[in-house]
N, C-alpha and C. Protein backbone atom coordinates (compact mmCIF):
# COMPACT_ATOMS: atom_id res chain seq x y z
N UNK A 1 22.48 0.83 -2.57
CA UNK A 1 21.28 0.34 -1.93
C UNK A 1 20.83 1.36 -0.88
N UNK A 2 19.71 1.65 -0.41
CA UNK A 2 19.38 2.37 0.06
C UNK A 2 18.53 2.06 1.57
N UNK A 3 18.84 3.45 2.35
CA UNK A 3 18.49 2.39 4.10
C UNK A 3 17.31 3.64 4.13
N UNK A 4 16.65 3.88 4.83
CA UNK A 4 15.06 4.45 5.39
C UNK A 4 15.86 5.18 5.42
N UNK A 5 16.95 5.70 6.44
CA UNK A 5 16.99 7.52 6.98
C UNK A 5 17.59 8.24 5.02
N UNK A 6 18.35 7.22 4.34
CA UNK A 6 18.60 8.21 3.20
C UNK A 6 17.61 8.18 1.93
N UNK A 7 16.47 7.27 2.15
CA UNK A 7 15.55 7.10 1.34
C UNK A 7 14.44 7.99 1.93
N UNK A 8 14.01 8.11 3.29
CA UNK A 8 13.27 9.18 3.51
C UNK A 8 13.32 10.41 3.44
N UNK A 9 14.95 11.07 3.54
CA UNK A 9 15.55 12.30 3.23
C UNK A 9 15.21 12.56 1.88
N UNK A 10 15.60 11.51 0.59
CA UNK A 10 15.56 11.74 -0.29
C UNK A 10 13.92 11.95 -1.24
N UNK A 11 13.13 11.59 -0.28
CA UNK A 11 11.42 11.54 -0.53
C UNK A 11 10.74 12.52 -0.43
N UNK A 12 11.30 13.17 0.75
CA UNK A 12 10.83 14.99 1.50
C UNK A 12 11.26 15.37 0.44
N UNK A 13 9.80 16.21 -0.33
CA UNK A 13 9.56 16.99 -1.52
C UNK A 13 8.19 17.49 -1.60
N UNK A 14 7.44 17.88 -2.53
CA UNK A 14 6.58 18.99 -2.60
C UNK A 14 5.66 17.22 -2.91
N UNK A 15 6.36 16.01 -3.11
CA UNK A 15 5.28 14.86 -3.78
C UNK A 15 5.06 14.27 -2.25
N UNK A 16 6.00 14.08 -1.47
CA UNK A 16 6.08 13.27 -0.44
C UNK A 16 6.45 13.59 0.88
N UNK A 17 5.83 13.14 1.84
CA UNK A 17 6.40 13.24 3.73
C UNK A 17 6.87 12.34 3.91
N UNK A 18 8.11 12.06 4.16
CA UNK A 18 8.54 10.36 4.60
C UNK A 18 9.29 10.79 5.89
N UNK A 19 9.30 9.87 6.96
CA UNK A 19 10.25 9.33 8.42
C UNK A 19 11.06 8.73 7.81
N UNK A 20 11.86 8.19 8.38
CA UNK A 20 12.40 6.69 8.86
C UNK A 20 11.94 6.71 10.45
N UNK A 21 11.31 5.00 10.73
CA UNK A 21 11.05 4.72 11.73
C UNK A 21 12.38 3.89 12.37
N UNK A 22 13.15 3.20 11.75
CA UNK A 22 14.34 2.29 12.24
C UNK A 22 15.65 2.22 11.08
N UNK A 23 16.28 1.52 11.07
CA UNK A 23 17.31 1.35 10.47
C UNK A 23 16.78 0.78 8.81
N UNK A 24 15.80 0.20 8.62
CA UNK A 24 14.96 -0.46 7.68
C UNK A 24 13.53 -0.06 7.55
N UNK A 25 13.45 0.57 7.70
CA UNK A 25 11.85 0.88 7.86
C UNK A 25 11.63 2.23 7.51
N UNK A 26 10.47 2.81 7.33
CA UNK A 26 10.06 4.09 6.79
C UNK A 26 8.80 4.46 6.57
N UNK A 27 8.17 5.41 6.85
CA UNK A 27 6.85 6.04 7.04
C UNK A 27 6.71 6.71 5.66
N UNK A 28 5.51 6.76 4.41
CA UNK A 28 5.66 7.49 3.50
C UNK A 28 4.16 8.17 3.75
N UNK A 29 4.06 9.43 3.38
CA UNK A 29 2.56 9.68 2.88
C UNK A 29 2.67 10.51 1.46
N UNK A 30 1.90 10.08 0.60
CA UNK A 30 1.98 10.87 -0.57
C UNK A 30 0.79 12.05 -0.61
N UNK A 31 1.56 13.51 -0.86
CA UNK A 31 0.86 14.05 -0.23
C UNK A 31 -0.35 14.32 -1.16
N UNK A 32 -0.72 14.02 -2.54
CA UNK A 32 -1.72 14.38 -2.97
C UNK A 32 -3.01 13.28 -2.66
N UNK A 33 -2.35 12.00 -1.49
CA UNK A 33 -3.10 11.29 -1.04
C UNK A 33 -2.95 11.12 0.32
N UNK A 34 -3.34 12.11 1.11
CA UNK A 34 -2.79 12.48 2.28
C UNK A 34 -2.94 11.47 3.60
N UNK A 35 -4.26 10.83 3.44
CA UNK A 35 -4.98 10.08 3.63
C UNK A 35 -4.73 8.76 4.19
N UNK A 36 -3.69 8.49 3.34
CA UNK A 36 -3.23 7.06 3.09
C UNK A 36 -1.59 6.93 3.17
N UNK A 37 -1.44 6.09 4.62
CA UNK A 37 -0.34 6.44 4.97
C UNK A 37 0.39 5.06 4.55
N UNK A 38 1.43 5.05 3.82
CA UNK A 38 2.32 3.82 3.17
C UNK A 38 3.62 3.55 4.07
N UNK A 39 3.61 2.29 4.88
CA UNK A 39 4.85 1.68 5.30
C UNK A 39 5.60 0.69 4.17
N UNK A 40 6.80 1.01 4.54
CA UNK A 40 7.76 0.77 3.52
C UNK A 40 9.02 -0.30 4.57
N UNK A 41 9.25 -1.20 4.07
CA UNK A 41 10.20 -1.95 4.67
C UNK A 41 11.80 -1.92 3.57
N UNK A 42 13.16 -2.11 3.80
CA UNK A 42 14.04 -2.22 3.08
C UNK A 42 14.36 -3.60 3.92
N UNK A 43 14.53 -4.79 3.09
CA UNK A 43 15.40 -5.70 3.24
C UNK A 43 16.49 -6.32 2.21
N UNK A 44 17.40 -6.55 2.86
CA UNK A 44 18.52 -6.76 1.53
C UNK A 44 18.31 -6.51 0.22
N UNK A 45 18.34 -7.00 -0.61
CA UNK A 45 18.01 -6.69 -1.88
C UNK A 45 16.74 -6.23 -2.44
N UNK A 46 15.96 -6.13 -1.30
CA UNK A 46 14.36 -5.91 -2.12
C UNK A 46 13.74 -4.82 -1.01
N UNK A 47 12.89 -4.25 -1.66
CA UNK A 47 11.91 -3.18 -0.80
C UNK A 47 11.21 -3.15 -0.48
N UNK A 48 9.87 -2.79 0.46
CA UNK A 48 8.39 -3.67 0.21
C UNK A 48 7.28 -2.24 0.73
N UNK A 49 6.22 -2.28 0.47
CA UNK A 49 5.50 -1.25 0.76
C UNK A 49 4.15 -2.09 0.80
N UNK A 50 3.28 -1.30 1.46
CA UNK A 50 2.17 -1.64 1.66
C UNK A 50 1.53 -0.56 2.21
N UNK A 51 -0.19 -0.43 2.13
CA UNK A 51 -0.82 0.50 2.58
C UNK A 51 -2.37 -0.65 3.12
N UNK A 52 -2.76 -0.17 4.21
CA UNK A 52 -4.28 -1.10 4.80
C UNK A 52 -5.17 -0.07 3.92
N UNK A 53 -5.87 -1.26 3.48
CA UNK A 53 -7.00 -0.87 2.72
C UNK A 53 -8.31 -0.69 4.00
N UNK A 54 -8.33 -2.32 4.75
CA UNK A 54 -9.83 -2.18 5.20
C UNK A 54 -9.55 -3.54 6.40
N UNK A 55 -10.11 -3.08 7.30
CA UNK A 55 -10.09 -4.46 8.30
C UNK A 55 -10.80 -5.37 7.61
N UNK A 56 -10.78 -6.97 7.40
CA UNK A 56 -11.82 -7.85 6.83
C UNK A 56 -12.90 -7.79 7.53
N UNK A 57 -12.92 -7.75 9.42
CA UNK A 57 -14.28 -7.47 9.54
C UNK A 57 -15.14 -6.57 9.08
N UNK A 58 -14.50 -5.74 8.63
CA UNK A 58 -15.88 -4.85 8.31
C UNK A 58 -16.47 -4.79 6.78
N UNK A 59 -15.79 -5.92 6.13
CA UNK A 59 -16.29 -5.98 4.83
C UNK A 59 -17.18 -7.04 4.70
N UNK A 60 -18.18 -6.90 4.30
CA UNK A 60 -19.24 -7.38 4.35
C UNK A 60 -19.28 -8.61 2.77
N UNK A 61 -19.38 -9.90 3.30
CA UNK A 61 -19.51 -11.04 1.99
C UNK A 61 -17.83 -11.32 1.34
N UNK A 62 -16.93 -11.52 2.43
CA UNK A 62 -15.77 -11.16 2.11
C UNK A 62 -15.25 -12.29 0.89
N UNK A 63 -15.61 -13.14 1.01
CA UNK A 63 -15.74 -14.27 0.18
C UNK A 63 -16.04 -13.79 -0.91
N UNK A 64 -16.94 -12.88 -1.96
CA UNK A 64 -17.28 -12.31 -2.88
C UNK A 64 -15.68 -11.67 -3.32
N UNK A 65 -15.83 -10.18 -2.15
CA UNK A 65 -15.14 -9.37 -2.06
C UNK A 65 -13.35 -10.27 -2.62
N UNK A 66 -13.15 -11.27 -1.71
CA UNK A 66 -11.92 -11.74 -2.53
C UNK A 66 -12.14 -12.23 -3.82
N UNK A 67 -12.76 -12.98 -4.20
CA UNK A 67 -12.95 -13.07 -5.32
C UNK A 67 -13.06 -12.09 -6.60
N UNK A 68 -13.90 -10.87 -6.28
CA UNK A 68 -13.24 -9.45 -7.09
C UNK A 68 -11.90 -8.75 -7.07
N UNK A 69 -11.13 -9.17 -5.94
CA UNK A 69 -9.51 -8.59 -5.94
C UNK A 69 -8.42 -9.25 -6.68
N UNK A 70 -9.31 -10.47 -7.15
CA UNK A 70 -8.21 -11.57 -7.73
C UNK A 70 -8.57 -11.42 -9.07
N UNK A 71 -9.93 -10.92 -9.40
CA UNK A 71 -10.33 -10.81 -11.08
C UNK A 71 -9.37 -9.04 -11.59
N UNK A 72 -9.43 -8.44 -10.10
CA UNK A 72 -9.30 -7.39 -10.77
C UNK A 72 -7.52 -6.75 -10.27
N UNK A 73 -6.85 -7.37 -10.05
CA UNK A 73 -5.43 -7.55 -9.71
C UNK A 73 -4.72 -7.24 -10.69
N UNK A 74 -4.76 -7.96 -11.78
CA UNK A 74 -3.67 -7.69 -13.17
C UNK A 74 -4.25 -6.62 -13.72
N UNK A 75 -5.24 -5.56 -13.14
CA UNK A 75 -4.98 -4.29 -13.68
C UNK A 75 -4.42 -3.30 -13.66
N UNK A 76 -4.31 -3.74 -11.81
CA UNK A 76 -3.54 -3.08 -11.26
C UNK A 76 -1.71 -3.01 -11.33
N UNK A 77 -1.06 -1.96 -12.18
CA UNK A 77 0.23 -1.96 -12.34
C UNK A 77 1.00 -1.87 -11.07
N UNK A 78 1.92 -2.49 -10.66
CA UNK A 78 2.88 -2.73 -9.74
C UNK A 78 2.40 -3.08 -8.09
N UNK A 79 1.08 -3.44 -8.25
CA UNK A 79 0.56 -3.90 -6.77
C UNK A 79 0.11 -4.50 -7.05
N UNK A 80 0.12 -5.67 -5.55
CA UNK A 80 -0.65 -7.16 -5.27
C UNK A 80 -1.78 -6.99 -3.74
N UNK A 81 -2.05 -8.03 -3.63
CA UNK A 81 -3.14 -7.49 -2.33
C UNK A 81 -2.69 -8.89 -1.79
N UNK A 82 -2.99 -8.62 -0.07
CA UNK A 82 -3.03 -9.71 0.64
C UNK A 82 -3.98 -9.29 2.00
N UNK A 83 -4.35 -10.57 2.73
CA UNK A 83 -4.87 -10.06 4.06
C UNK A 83 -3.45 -10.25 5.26
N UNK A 84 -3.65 -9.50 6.06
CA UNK A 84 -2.62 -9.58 7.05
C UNK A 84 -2.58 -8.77 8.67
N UNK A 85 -2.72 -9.57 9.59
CA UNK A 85 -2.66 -9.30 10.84
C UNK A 85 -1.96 -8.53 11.33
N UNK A 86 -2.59 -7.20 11.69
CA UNK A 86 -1.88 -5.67 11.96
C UNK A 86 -2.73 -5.44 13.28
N UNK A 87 -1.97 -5.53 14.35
CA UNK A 87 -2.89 -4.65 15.35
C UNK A 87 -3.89 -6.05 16.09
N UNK A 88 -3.82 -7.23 15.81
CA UNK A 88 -4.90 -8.17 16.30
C UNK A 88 -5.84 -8.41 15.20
N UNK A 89 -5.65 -7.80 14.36
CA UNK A 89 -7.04 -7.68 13.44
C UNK A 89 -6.50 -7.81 11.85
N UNK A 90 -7.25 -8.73 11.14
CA UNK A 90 -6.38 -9.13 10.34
C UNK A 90 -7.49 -8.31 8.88
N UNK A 91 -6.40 -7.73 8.23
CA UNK A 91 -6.64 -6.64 7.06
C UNK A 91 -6.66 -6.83 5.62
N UNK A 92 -6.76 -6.30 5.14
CA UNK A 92 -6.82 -6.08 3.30
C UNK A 92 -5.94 -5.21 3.44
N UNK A 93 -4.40 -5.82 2.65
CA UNK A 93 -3.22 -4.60 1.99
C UNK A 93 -3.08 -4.90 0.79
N UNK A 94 -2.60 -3.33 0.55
CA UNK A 94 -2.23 -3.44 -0.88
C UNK A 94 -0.40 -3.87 -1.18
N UNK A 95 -0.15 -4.21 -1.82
CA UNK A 95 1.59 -4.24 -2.04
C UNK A 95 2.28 -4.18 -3.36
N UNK A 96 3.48 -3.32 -2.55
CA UNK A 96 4.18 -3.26 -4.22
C UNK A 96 5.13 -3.64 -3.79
N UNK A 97 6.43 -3.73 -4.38
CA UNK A 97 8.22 -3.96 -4.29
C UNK A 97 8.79 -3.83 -5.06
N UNK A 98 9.89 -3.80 -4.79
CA UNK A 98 11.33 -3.21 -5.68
C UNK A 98 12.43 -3.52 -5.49
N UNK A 99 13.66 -3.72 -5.80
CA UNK A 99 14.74 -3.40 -5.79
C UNK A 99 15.09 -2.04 -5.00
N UNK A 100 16.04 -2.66 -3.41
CA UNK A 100 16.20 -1.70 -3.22
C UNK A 100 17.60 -0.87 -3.34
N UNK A 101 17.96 -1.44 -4.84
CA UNK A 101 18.72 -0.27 -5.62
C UNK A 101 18.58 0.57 -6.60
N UNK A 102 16.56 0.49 -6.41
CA UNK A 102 16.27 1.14 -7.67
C UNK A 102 16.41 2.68 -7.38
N UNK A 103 16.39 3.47 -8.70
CA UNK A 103 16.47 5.05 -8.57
C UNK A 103 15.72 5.44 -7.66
N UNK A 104 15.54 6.75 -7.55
CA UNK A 104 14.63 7.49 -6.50
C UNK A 104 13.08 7.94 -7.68
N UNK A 105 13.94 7.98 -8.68
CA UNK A 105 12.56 8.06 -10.13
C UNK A 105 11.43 6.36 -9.90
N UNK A 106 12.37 5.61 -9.64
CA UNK A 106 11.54 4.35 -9.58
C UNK A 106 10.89 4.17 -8.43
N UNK A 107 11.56 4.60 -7.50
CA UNK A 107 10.74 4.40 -6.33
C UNK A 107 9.55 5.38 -5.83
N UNK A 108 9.92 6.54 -6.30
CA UNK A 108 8.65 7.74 -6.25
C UNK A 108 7.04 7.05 -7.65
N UNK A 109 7.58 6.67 -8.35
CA UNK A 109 6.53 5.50 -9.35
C UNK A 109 6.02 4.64 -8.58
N UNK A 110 6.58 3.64 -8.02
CA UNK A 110 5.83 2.94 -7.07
C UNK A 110 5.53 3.27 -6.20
N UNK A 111 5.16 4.48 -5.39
CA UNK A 111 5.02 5.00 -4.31
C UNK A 111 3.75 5.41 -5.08
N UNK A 112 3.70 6.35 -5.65
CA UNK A 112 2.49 7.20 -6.53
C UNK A 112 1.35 5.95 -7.13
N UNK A 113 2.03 5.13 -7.71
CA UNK A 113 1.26 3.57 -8.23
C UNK A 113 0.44 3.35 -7.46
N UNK A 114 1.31 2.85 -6.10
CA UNK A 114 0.28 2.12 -4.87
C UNK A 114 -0.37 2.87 -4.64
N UNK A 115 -0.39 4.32 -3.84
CA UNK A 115 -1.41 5.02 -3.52
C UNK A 115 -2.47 5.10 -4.49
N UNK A 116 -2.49 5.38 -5.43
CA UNK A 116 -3.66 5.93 -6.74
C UNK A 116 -4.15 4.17 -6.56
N UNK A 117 -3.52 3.18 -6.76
CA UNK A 117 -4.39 2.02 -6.58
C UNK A 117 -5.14 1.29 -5.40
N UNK A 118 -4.79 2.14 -4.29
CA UNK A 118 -5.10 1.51 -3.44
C UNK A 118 -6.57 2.49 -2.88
N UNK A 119 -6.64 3.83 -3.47
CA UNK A 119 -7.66 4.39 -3.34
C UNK A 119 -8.91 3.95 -4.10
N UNK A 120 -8.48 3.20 -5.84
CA UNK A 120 -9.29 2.67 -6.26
C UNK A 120 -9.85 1.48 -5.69
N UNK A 121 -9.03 0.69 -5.19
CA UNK A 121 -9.35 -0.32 -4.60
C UNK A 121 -9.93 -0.21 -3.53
N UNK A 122 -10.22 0.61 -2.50
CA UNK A 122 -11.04 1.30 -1.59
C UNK A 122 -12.01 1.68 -1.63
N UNK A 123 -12.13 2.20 -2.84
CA UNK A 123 -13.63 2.70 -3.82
C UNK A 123 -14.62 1.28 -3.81
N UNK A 124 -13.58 0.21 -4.51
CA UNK A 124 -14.43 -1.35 -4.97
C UNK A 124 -14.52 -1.54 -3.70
N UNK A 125 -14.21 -1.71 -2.75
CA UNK A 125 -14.47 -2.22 -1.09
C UNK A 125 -15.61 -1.40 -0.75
N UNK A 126 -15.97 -0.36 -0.76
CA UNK A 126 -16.88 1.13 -0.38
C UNK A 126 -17.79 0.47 -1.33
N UNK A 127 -17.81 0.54 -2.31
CA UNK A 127 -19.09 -0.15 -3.37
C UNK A 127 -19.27 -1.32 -3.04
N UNK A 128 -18.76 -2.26 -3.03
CA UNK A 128 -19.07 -3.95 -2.35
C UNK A 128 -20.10 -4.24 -1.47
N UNK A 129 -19.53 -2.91 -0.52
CA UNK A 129 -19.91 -3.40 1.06
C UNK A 129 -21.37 -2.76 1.26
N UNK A 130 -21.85 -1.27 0.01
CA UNK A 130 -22.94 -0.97 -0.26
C UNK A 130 -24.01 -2.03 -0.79
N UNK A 131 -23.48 -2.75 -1.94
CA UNK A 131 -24.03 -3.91 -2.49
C UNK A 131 -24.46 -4.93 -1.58
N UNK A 132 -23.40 -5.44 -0.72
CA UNK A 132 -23.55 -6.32 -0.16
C UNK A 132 -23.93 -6.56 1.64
N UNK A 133 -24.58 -5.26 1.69
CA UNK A 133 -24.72 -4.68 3.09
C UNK A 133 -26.21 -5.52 3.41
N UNK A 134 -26.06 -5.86 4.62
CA UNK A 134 -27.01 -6.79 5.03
C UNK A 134 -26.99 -8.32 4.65
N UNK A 135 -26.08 -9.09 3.73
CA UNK A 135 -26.06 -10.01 3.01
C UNK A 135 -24.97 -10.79 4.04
């Protein structure tokens, strides 16, 4: 099973920048998505990652807007979305998880997954909020 300082060691590569912030915890950025910085939690048996898409305030008709994340969810391979209070201000994340005894092959997949989906999904928020600007 794997703890942040030997899962972040093992991440530093030409794909990835990772910390460990604590004993469980871990900073990832993938670097061909430099952009988009992924926290990663390890708890007992399972792993968890997430990246903020978008504060809800600033999405405009959010009510719509959820309603397109839930049609368009099962396309997305190995991520789920939720809103969640970061900072006072409660957000749009993306999420994946794992086993955290999976390989370092599995976990660099879900690392690469979330990012590439969470940029798409950023795109549909960026288009939404064009659509639905002033509404």
């Amino acid at each position: 099973m794997w703890n942040a300082k030997e899962l972040a060691q093992s991440l530093n590569s030409e794909k990835f920048q990772a910390e460990a912030i604590t004993e469980s915890s871990l900073s990832v950025v993938v670097k061909q998505h430099a952009e988009l910085p992924i926290a990663m939690v390890i708890q007992d048996q399972f792993m968890f990652a997430e990246a903020i898409l978008s504060p809800v305030a600033d999405v405009h008709n959010s009510d719509l807007l959820n309603r397109k994340l839930l049609s368009v969810t099962k396309y997305l391979s190995l991520s789920s979305f939720a809103i969640e209070k970061i900072d006072d201000q409660l957000c749009y994340v993306i999420l994946g998880e794992s086993s955290s005894s999976s390989t370092l092959e599995n976990v660099e997949l879900e690392l690469e997954t979330l990012a590439r989906n969470a940029l798409e999904v950023a795109e549909l928020i960026e288009d939404h909020n064009q659509e639905n600007e002033g509404k």
